[in-house]
C-alpha atoms as a PDB file:
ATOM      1  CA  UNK A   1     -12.210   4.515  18.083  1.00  0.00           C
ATOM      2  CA  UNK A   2     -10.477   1.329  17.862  1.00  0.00           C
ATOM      3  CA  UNK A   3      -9.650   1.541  14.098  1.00  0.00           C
ATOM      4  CA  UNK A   4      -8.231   4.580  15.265  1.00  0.00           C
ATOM      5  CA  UNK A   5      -6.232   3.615  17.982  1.00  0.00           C
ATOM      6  CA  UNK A   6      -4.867   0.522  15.816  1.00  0.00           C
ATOM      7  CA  UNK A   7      -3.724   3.080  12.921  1.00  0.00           C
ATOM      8  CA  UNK A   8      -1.538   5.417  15.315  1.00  0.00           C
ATOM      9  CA  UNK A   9       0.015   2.758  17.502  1.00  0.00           C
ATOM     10  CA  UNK A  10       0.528   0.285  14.549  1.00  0.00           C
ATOM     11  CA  UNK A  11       1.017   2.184  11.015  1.00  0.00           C
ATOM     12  CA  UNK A  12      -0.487   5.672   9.869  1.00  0.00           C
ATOM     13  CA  UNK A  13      -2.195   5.724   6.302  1.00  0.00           C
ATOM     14  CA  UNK A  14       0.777   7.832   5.365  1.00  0.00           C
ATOM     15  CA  UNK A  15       3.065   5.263   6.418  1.00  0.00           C
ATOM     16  CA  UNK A  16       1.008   2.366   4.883  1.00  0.00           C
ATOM     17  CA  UNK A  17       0.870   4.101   1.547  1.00  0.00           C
ATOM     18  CA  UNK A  18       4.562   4.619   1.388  1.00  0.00           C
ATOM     19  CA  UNK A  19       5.451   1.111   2.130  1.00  0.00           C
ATOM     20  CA  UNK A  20       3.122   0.391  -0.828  1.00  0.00           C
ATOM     21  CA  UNK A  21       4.797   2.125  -3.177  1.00  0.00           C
ATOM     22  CA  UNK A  22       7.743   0.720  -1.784  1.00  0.00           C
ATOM     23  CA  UNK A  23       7.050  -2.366  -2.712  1.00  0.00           C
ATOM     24  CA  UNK A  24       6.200  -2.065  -6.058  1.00  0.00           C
ATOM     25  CA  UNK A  25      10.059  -0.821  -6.442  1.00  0.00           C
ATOM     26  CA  UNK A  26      11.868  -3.595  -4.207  1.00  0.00           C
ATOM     27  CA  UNK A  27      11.245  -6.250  -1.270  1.00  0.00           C
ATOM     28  CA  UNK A  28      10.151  -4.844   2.203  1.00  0.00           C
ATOM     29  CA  UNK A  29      10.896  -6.703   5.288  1.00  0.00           C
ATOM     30  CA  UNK A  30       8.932  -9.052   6.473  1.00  0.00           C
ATOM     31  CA  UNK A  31       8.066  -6.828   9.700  1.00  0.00           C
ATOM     32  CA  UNK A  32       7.144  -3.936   7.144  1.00  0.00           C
ATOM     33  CA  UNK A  33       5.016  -6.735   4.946  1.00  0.00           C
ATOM     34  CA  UNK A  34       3.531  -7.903   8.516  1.00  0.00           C
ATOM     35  CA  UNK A  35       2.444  -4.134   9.421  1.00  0.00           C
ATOM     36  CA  UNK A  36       1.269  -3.641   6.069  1.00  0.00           C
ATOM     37  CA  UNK A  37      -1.072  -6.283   5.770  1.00  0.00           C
ATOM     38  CA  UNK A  38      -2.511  -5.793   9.217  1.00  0.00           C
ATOM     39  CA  UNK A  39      -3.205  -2.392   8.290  1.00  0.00           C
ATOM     40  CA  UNK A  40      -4.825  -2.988   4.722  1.00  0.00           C
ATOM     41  CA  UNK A  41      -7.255  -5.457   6.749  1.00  0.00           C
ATOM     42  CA  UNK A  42      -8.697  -2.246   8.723  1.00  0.00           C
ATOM     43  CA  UNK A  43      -8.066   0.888   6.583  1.00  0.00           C
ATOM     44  CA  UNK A  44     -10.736   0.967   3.387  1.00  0.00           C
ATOM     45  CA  UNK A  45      -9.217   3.739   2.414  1.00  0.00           C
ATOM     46  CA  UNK A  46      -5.431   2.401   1.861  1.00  0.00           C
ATOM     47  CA  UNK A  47      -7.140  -0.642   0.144  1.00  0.00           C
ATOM     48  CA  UNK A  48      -8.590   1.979  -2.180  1.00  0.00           C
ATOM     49  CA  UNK A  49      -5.030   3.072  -2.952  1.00  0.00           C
ATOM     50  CA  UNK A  50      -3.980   0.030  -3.433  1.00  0.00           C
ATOM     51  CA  UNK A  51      -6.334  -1.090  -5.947  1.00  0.00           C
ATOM     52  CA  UNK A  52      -5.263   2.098  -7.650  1.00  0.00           C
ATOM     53  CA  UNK A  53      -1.965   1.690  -7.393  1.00  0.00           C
ATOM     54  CA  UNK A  54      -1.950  -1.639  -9.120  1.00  0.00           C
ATOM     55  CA  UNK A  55      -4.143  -0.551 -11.962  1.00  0.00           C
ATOM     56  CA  UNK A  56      -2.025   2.285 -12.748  1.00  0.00           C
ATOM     57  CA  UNK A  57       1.534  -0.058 -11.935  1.00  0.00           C
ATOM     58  CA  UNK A  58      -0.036  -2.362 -14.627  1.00  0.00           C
ATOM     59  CA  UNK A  59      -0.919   0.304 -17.099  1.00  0.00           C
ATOM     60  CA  UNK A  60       2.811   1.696 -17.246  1.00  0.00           C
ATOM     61  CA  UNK A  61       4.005  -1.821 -17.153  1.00  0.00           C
ATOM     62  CA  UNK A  62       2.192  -2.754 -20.632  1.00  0.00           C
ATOM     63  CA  UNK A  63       3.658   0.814 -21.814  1.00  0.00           C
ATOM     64  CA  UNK A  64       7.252   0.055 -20.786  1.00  0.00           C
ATOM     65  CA  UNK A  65       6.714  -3.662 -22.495  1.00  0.00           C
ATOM     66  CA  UNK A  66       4.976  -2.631 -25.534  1.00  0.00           C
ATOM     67  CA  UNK A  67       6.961   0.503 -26.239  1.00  0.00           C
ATOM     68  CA  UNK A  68       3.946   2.073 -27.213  1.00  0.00           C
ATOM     69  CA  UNK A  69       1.642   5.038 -26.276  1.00  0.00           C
ATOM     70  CA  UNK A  70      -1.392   3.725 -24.140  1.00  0.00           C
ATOM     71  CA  UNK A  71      -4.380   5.885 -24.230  1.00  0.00           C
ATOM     72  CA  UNK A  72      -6.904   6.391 -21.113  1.00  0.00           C
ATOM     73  CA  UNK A  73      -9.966   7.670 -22.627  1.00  0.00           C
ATOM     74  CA  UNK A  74     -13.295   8.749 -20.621  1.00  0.00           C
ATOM     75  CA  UNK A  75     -14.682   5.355 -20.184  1.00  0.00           C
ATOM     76  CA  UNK A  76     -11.793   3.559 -18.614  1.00  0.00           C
ATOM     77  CA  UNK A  77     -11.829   6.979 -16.123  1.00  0.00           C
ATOM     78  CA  UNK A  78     -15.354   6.585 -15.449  1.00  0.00           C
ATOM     79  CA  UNK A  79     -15.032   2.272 -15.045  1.00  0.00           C
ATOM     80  CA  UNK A  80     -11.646   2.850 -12.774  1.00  0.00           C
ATOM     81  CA  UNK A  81     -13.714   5.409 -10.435  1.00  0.00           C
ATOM     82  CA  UNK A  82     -17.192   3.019 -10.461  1.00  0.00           C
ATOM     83  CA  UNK A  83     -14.720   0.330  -9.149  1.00  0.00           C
ATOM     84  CA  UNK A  84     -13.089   2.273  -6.630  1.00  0.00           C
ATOM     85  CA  UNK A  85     -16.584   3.225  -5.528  1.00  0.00           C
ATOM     86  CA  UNK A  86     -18.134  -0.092  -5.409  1.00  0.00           C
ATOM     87  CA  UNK A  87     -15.144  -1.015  -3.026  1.00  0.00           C
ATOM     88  CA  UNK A  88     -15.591   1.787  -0.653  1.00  0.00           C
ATOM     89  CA  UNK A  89     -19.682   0.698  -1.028  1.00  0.00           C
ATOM     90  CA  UNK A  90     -20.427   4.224  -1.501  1.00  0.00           C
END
């Protein structure tokens, strides 16, 4: 109920996850960083998104760098998802 209550008054997951991509792209303010954070520290799920967010924002960054075409085959699929998982302890 709390966690609840604490997403709707301070930042909605939809909110959170836009300010994430955000970021990636250019500075946020520092009251946008501030709601940010305090939401990451009580929404699993938009920690989920972020760890996704940065695997895949590092995978296109060593494509844009390298100039070269970066295969995802099975096993990195399957090792990205067990990691997700483990964080979400399901």
């Amino acid at each position: 109920m709390l966690r609840k209550l604490i997403h709707i008054l301070f930042l909605p997951c939809s909110k959170a996850t836009l300010l994430m991509e955000k970021r990636n792209a250019q500075l946020i303010s520092r009251k946008e960083d501030r709601q940010l954070s305090m939401h990451l520290k009580i929404c699993k799920w938009c920690r989920a998104y972020e760890e996704k967010l940065k695997i895949l924002d590092d995978i296109l960054k060593r494509k844009r760098s390298h100039k070269e075409n970066i295969e995802i085959n099975d096993s990195d699929i399957q090792y990205f998802k067990n990691k997700i998982l483990n964080k979400l302890d399901i």
